[in-house]
PDB file of N, CA and C in Angstrom:
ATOM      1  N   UNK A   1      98.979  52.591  52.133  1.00  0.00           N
ATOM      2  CA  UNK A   1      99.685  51.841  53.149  1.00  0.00           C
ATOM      3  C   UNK A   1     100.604  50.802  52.529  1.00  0.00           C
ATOM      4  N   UNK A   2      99.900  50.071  51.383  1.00  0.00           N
ATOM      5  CA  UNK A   2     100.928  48.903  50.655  1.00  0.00           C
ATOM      6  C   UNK A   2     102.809  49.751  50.571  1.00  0.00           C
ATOM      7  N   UNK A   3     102.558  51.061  49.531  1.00  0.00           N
ATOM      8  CA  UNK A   3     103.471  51.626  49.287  1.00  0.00           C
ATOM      9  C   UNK A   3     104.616  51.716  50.883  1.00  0.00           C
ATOM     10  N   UNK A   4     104.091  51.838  51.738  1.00  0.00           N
ATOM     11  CA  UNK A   4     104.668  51.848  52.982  1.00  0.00           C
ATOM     12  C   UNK A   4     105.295  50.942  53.746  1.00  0.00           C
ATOM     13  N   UNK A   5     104.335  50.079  53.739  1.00  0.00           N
ATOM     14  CA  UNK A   5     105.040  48.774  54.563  1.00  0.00           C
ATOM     15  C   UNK A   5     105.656  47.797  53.188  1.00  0.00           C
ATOM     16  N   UNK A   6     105.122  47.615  51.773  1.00  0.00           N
ATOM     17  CA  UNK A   6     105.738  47.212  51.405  1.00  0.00           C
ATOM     18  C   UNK A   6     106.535  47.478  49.870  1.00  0.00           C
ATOM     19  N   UNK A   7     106.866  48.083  49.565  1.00  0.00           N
ATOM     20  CA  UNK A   7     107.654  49.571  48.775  1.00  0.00           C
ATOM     21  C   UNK A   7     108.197  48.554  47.025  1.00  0.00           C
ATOM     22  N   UNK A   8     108.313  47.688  47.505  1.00  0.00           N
ATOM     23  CA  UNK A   8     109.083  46.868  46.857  1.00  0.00           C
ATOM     24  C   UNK A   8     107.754  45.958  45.871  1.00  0.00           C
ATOM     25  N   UNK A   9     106.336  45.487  46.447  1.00  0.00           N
ATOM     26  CA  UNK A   9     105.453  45.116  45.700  1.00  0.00           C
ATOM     27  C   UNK A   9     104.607  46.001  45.658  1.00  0.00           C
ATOM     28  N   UNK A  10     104.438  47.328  45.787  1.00  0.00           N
ATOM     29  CA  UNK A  10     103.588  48.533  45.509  1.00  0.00           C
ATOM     30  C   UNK A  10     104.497  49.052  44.241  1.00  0.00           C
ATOM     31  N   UNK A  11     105.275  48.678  43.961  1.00  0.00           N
ATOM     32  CA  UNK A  11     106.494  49.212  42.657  1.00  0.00           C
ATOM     33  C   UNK A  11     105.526  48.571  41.467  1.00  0.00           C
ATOM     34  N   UNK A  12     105.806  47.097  41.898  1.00  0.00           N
ATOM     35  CA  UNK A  12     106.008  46.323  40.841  1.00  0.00           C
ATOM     36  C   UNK A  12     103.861  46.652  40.096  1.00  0.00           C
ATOM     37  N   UNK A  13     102.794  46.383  41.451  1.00  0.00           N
ATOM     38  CA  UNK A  13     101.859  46.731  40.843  1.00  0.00           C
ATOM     39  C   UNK A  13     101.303  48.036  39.849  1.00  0.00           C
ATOM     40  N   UNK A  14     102.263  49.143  40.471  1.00  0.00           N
ATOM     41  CA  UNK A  14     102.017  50.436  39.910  1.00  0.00           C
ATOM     42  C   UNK A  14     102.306  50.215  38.337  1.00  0.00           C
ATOM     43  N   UNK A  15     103.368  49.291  37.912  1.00  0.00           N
ATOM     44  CA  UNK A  15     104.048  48.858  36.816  1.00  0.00           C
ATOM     45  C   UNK A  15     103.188  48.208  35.759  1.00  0.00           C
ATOM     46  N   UNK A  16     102.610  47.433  36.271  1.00  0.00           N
ATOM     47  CA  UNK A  16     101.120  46.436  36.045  1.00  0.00           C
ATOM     48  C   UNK A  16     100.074  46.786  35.753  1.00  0.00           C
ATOM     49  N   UNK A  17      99.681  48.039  36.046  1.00  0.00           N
ATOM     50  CA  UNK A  17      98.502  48.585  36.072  1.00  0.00           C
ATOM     51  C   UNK A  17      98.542  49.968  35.375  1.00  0.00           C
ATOM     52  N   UNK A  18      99.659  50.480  34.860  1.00  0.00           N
ATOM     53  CA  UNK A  18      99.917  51.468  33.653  1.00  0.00           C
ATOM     54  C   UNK A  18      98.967  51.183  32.548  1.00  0.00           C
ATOM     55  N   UNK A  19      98.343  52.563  32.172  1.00  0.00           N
ATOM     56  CA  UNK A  19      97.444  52.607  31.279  1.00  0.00           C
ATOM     57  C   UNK A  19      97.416  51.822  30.090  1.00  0.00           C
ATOM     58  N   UNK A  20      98.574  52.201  29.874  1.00  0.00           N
ATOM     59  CA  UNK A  20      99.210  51.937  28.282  1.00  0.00           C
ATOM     60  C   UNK A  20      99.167  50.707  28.290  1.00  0.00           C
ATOM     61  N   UNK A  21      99.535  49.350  27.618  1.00  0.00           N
ATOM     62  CA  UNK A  21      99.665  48.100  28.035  1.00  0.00           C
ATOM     63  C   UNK A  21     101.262  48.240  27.451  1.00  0.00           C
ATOM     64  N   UNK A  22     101.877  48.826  26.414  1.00  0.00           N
ATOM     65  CA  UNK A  22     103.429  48.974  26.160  1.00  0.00           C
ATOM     66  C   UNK A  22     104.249  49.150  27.239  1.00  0.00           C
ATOM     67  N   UNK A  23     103.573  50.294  28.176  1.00  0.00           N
ATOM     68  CA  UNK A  23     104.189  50.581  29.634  1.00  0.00           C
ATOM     69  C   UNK A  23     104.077  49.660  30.521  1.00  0.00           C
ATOM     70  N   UNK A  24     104.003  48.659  30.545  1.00  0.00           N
ATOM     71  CA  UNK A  24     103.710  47.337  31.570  1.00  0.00           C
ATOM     72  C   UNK A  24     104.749  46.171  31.077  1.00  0.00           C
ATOM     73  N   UNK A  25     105.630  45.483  32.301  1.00  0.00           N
ATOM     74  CA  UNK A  25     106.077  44.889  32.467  1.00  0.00           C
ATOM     75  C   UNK A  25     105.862  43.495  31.460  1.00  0.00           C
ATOM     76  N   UNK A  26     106.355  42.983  30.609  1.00  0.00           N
ATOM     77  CA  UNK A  26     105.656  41.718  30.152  1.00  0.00           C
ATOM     78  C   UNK A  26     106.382  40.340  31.431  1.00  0.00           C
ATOM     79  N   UNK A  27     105.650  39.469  31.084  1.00  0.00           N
ATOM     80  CA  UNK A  27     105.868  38.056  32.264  1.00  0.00           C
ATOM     81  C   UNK A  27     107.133  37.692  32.266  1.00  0.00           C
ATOM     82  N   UNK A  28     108.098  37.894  31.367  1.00  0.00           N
ATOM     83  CA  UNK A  28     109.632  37.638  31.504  1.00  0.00           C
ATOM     84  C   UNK A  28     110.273  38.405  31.894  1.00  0.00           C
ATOM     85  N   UNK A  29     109.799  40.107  32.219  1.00  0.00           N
ATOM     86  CA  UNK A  29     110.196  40.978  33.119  1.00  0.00           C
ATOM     87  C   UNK A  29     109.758  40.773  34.667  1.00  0.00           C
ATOM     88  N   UNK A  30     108.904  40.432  34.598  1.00  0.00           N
ATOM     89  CA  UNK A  30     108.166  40.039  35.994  1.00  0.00           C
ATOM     90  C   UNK A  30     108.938  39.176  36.449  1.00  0.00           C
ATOM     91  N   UNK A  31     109.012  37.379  36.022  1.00  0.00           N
ATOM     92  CA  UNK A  31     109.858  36.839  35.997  1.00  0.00           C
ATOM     93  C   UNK A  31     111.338  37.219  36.629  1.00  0.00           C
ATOM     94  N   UNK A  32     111.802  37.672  36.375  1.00  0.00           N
ATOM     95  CA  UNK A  32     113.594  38.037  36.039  1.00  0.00           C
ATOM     96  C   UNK A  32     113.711  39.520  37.214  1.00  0.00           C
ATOM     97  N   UNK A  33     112.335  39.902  37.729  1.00  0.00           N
ATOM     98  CA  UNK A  33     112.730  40.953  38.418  1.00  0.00           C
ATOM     99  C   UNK A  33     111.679  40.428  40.243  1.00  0.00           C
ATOM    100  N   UNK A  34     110.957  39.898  39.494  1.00  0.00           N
ATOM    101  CA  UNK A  34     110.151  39.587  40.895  1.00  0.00           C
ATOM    102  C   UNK A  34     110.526  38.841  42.014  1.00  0.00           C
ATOM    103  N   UNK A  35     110.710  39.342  43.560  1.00  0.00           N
ATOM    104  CA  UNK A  35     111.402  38.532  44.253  1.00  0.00           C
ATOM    105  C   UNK A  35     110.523  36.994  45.072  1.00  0.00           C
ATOM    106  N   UNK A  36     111.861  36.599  45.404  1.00  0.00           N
ATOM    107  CA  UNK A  36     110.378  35.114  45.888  1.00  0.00           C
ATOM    108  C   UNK A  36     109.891  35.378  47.222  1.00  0.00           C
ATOM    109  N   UNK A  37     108.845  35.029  47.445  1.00  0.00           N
ATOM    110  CA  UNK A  37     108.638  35.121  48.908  1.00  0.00           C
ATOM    111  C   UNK A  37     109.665  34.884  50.114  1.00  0.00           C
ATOM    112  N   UNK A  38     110.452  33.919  49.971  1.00  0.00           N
ATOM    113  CA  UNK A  38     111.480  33.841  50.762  1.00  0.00           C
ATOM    114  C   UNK A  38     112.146  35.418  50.591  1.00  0.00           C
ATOM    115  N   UNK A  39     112.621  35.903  49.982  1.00  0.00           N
ATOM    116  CA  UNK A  39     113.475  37.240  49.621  1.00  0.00           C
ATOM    117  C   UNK A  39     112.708  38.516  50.038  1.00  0.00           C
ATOM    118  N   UNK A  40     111.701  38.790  50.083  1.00  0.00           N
ATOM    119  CA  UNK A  40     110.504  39.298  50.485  1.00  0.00           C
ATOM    120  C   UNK A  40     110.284  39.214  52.164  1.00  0.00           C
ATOM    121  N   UNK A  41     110.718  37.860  52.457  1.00  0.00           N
ATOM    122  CA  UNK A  41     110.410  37.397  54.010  1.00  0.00           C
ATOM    123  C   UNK A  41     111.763  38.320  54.514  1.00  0.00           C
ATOM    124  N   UNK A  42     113.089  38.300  53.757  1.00  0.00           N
ATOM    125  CA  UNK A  42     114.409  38.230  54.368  1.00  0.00           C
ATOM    126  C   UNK A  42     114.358  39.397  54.769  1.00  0.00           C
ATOM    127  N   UNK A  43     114.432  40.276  53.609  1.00  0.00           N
ATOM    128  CA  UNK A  43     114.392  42.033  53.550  1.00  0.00           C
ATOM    129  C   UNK A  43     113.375  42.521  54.501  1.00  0.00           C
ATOM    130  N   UNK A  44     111.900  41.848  55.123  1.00  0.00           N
ATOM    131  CA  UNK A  44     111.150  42.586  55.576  1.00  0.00           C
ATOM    132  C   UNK A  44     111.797  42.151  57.394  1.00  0.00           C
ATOM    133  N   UNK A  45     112.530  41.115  57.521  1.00  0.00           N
ATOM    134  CA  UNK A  45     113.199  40.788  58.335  1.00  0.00           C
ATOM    135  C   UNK A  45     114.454  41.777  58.440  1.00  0.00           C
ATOM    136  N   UNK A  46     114.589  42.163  57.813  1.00  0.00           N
ATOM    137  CA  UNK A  46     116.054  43.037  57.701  1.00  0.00           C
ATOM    138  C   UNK A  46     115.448  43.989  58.583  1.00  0.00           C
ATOM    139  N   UNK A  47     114.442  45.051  57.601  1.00  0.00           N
ATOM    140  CA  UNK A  47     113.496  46.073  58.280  1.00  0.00           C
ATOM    141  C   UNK A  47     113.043  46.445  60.158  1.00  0.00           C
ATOM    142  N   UNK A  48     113.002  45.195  60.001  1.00  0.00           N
ATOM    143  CA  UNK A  48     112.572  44.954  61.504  1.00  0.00           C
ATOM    144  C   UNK A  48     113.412  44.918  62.604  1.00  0.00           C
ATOM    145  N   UNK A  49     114.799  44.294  61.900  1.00  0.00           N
ATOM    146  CA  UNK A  49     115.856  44.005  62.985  1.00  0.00           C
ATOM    147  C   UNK A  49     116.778  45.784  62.885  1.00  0.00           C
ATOM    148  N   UNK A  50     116.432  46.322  61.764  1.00  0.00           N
ATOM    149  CA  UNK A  50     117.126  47.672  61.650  1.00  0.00           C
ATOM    150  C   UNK A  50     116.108  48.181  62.984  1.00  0.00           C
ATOM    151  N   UNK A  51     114.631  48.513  62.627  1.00  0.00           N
ATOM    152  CA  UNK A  51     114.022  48.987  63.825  1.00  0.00           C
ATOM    153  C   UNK A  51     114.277  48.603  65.411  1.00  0.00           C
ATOM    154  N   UNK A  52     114.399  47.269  65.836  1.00  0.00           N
ATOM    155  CA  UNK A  52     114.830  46.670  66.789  1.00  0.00           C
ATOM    156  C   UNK A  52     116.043  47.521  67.598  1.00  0.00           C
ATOM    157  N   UNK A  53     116.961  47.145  66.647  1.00  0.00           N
ATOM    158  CA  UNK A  53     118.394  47.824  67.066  1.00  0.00           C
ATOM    159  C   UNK A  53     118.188  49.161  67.222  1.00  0.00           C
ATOM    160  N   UNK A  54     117.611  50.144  66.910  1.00  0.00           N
ATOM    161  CA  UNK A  54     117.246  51.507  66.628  1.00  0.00           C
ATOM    162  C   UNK A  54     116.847  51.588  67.973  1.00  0.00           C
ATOM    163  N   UNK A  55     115.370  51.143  68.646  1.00  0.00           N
ATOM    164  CA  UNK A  55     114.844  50.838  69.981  1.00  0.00           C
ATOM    165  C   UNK A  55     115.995  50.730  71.124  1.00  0.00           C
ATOM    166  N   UNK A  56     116.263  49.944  70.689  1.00  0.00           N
ATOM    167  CA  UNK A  56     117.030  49.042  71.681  1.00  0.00           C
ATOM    168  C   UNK A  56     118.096  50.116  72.166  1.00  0.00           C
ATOM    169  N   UNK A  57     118.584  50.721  70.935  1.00  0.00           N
ATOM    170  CA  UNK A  57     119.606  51.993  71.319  1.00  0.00           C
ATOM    171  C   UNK A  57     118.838  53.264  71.987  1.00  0.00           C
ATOM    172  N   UNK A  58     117.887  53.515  71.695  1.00  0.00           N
ATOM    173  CA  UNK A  58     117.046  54.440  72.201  1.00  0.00           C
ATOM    174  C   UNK A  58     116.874  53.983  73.692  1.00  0.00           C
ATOM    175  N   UNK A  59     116.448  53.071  74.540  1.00  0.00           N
ATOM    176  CA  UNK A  59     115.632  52.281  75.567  1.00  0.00           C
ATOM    177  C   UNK A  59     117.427  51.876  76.422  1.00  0.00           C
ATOM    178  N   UNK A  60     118.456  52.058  75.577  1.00  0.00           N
ATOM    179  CA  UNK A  60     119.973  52.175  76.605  1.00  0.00           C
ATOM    180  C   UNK A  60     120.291  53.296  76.976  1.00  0.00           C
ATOM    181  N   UNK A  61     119.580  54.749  75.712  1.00  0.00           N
ATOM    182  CA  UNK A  61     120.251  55.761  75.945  1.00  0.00           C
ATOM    183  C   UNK A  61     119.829  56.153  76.902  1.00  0.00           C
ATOM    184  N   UNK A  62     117.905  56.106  77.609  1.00  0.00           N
ATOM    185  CA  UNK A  62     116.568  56.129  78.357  1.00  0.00           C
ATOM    186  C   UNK A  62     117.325  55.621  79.760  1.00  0.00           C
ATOM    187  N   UNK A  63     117.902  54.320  79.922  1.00  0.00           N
ATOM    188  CA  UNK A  63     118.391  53.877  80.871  1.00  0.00           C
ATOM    189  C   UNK A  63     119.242  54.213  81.748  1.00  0.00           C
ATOM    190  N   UNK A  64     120.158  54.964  80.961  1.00  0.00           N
ATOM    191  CA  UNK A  64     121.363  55.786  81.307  1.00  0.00           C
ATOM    192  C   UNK A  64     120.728  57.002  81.855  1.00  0.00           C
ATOM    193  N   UNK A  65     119.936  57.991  81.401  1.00  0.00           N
ATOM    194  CA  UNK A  65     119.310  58.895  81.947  1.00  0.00           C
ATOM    195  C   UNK A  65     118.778  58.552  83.127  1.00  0.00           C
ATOM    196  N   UNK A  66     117.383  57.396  83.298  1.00  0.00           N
ATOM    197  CA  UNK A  66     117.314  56.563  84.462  1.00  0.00           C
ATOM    198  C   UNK A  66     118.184  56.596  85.390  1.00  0.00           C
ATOM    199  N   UNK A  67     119.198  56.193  85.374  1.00  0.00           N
ATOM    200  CA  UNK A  67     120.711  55.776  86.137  1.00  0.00           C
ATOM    201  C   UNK A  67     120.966  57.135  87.115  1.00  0.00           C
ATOM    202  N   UNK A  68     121.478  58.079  85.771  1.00  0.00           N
ATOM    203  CA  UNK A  68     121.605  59.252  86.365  1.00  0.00           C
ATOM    204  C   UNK A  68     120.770  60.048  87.042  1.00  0.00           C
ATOM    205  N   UNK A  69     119.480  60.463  87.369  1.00  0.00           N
ATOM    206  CA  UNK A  69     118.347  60.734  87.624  1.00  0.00           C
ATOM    207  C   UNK A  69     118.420  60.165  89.429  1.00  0.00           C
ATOM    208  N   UNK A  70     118.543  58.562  89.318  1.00  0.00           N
ATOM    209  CA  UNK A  70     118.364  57.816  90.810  1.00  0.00           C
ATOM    210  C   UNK A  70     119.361  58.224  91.564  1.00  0.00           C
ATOM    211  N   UNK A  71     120.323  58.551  90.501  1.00  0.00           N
ATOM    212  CA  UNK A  71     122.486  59.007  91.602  1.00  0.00           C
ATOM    213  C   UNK A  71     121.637  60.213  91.975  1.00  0.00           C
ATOM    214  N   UNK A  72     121.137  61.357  91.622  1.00  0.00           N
ATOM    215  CA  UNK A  72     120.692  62.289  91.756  1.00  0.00           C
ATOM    216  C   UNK A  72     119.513  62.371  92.885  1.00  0.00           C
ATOM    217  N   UNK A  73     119.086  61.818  92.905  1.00  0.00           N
ATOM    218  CA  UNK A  73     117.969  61.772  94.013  1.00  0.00           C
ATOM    219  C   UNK A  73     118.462  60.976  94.991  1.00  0.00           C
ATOM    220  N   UNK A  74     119.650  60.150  94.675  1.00  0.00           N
ATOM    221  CA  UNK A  74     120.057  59.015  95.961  1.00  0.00           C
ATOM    222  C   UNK A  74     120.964  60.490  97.053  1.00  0.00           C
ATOM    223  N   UNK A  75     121.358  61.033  96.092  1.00  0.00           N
ATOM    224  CA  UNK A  75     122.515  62.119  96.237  1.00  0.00           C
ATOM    225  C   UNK A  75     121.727  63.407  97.465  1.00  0.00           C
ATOM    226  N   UNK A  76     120.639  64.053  96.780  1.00  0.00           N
ATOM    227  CA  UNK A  76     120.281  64.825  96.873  1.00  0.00           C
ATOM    228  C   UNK A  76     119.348  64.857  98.935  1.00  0.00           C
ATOM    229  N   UNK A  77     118.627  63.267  98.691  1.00  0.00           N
ATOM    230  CA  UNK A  77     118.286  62.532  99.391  1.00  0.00           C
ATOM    231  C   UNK A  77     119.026  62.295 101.061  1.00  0.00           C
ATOM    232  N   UNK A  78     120.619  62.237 100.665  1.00  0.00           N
ATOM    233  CA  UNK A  78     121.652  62.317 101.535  1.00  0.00           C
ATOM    234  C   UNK A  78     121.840  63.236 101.788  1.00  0.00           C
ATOM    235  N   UNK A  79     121.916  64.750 100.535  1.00  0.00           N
ATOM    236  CA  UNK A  79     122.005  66.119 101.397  1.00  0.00           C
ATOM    237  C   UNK A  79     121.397  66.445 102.454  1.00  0.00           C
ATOM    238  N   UNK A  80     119.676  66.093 101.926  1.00  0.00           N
ATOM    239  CA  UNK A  80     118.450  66.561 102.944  1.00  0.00           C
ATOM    240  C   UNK A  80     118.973  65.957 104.578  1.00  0.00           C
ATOM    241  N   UNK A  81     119.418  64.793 104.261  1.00  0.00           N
ATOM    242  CA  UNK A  81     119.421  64.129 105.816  1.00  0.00           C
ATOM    243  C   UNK A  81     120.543  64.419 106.270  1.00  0.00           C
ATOM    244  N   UNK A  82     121.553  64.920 105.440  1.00  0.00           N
ATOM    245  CA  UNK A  82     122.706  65.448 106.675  1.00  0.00           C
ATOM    246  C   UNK A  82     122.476  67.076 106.869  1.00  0.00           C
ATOM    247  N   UNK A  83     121.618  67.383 106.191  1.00  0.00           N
ATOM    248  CA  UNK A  83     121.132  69.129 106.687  1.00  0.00           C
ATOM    249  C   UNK A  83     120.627  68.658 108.026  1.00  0.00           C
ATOM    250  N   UNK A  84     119.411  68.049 107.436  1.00  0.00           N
ATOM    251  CA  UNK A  84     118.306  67.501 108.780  1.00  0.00           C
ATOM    252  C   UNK A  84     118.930  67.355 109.836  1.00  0.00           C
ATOM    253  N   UNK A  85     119.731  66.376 109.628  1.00  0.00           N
ATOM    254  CA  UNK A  85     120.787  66.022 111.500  1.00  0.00           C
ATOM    255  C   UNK A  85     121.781  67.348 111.636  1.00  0.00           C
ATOM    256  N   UNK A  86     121.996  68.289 111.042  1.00  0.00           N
ATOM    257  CA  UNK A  86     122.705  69.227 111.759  1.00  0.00           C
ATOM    258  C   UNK A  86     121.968  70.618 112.160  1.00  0.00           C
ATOM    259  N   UNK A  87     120.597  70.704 111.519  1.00  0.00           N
ATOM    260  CA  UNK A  87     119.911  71.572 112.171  1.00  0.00           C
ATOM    261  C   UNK A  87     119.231  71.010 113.695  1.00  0.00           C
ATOM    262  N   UNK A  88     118.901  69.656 113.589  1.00  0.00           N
ATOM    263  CA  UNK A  88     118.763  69.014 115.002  1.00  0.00           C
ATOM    264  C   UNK A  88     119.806  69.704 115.731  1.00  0.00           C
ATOM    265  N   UNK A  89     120.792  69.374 115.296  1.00  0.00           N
ATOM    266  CA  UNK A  89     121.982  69.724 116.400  1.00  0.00           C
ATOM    267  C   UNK A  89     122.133  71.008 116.649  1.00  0.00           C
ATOM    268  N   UNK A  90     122.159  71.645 115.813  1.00  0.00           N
ATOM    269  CA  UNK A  90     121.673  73.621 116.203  1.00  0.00           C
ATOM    270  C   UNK A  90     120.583  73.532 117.158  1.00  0.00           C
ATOM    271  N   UNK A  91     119.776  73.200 117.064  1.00  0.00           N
ATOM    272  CA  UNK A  91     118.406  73.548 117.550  1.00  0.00           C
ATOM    273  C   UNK A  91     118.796  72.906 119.275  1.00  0.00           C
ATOM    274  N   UNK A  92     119.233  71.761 119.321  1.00  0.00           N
ATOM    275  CA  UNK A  92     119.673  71.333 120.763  1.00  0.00           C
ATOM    276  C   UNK A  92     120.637  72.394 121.596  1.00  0.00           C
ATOM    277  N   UNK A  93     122.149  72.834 120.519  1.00  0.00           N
ATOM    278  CA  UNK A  93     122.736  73.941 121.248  1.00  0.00           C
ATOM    279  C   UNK A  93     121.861  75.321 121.222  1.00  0.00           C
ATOM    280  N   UNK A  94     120.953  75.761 120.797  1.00  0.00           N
ATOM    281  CA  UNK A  94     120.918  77.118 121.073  1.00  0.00           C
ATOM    282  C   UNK A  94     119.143  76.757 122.313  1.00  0.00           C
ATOM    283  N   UNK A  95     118.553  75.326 122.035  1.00  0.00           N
ATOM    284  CA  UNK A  95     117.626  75.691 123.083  1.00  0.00           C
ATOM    285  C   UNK A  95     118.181  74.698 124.734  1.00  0.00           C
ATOM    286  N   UNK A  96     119.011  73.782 124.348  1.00  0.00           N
ATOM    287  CA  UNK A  96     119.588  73.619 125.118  1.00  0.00           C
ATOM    288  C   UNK A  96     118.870  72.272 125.777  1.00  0.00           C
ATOM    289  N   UNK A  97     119.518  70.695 126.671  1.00  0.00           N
ATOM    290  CA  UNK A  97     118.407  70.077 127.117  1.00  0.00           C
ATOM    291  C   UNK A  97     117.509  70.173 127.952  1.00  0.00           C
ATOM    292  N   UNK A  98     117.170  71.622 129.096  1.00  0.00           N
ATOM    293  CA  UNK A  98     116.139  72.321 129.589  1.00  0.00           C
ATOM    294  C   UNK A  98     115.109  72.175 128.769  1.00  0.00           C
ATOM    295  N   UNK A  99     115.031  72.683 127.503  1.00  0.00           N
ATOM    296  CA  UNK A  99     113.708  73.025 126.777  1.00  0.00           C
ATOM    297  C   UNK A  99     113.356  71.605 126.256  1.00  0.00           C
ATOM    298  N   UNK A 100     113.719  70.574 126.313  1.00  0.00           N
ATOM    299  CA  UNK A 100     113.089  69.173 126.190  1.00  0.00           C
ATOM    300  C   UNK A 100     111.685  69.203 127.112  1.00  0.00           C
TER     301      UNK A 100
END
């Protein structure tokens, strides 16, 4: 999970923990490459606002479908009721106001 959520200090431990001790970072590499917590805070802030915006575009595109969907049933809704009132009106001319 580290490697996942945080890609950037799952690097640096994998580096650290090499068998060899030649293959490992010495403290002035660490130093000179390690970011500060602030920088760490920024980028994982970055992450988030990329996801955000991603949503956010998803949940407008959702809306729009929404939109269209209600014209459609507002629409469809109006067919039914102007069928409805003109089969009334058939049904009056062919039984006529006697059959009331």
């Amino acid at each position: 999970w580290l490697s996942k959520e945080h890609p950037y200090v799952a690097e640096i431990i994998l580096k650290c923990t090499k068998e060899k001790p030649s293959e490992r970072p010495t403290a002035a590499d660490l130093c000179s490459k390690v970011l500060t917590e602030q920088d760490i805070l920024r980028l994982q802030l970055e992450e988030k606002d990329k996801l955000l915006k991603k949503q956010r575009s998803e949940i407008d595109e959702k809306d729009k479908i929404i939109e269209e969907l209600k014209s459609q049933v507002k629409r469809m809704s109006t067919e039914r009721d102007g069928s409805a009132k003109v089969e009334m009106k058939d049904n009056n001319k062919v039984c006529g106001p006697e059959w009331r």
